[in-house]
C-alpha atoms as a PDB file:
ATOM      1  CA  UNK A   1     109.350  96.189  63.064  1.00  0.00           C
ATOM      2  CA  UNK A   2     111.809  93.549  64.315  1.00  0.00           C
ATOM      3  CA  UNK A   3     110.137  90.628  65.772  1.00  0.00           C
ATOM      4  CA  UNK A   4     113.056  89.312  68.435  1.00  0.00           C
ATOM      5  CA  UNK A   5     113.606  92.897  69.473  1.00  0.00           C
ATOM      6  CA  UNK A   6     109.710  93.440  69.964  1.00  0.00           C
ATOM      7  CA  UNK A   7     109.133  89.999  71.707  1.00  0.00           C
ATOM      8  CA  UNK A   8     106.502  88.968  69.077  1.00  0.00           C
ATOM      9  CA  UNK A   9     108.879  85.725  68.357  1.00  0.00           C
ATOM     10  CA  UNK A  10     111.529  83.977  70.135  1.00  0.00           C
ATOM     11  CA  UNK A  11     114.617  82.924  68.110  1.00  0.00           C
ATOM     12  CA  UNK A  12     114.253  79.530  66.992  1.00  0.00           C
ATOM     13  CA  UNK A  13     117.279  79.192  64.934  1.00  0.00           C
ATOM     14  CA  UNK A  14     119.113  75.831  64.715  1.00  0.00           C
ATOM     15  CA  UNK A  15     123.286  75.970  64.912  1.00  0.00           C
ATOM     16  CA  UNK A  16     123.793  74.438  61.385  1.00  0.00           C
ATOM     17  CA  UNK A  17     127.264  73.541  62.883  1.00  0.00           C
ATOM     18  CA  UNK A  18     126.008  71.185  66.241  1.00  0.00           C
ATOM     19  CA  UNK A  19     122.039  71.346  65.955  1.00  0.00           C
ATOM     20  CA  UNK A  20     121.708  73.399  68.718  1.00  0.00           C
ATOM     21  CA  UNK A  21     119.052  76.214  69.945  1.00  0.00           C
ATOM     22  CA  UNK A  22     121.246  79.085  68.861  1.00  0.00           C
ATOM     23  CA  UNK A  23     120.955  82.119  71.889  1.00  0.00           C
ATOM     24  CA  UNK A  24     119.769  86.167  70.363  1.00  0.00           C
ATOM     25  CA  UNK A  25     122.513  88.256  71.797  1.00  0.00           C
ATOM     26  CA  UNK A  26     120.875  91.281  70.378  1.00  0.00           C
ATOM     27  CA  UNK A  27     121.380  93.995  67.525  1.00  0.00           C
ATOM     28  CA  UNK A  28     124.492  93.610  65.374  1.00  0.00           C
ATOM     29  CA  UNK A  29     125.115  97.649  66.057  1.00  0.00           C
ATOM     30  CA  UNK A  30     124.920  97.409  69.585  1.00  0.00           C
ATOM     31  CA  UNK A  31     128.364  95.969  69.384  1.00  0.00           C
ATOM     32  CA  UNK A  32     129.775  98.702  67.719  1.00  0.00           C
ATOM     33  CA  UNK A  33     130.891 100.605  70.487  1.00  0.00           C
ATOM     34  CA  UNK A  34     131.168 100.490  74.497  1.00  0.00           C
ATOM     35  CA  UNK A  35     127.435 103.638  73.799  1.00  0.00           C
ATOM     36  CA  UNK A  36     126.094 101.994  70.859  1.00  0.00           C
ATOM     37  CA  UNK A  37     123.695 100.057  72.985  1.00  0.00           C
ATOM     38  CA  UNK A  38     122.797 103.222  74.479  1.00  0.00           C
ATOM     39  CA  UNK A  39     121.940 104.700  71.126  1.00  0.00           C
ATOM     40  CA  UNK A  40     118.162 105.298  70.019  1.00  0.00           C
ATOM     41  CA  UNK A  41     117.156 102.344  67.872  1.00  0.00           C
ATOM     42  CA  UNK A  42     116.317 105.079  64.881  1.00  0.00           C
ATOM     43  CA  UNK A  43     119.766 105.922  64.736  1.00  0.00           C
ATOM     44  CA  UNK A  44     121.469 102.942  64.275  1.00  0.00           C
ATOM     45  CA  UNK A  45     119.248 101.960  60.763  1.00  0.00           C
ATOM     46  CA  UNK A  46     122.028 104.052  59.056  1.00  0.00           C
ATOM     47  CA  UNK A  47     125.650 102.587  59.882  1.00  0.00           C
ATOM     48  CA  UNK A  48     128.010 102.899  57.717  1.00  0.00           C
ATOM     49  CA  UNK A  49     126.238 105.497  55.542  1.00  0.00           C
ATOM     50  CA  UNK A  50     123.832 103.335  54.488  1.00  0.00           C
ATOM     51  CA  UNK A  51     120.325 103.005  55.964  1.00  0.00           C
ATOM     52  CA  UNK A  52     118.826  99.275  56.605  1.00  0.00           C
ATOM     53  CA  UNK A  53     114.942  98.747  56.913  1.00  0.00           C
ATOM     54  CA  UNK A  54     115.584  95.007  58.321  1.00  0.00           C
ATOM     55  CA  UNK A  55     117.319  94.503  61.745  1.00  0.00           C
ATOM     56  CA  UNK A  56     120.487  92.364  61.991  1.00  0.00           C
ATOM     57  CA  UNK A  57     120.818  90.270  64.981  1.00  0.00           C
ATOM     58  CA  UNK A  58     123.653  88.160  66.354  1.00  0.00           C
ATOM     59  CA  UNK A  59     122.942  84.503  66.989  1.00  0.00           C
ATOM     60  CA  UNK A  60     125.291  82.741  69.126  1.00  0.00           C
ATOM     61  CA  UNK A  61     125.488  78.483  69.779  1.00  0.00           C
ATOM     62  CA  UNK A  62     126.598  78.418  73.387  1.00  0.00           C
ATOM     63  CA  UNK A  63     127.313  74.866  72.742  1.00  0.00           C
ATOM     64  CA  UNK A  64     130.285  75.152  69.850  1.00  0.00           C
ATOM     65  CA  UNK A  65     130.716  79.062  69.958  1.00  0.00           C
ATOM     66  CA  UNK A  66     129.613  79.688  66.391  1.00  0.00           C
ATOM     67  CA  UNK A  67     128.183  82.481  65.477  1.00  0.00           C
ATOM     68  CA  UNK A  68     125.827  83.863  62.715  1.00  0.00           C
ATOM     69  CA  UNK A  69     123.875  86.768  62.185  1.00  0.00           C
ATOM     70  CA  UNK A  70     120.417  87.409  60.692  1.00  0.00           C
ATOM     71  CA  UNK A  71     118.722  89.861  58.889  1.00  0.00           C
ATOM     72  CA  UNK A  72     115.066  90.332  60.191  1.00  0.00           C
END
């Protein structure tokens, strides 16, 4: 169970570029594809073939535009 994508935590992460509050733009997979947002969460654990227990989000620093993503 993904805590961000639940709301049971708020993403805290720290841009280790600026020091920044980096901003949760959601599931890696939802960027797959203009539908893979609209996809049912089960189906996205297996991309690529392989299926993935944790959930990788996308973590963007709206202050220097990096980017990182995180496995929860």
């Amino acid at each position: 169970m993904c805590p961000l994508c639940n709301g049971f935590k708020e993403c805290d992460y720290i841009c280790s570029t600026c020091g920044h509050l980096l901003k949760d733009m959601g599931r890696t997979t939802d960027y797959l594809d203009e539908y893979s947002a609209y996809v049912d969460f089960d189906d996205t654990k297996n991309v690529d073939g392989k299926v993935s227990h944790a959930c990788c989000h996308l973590l963007y620093c709206e202050n220097c535009n990096h980017e990182k993503k995180v496995f929860l």
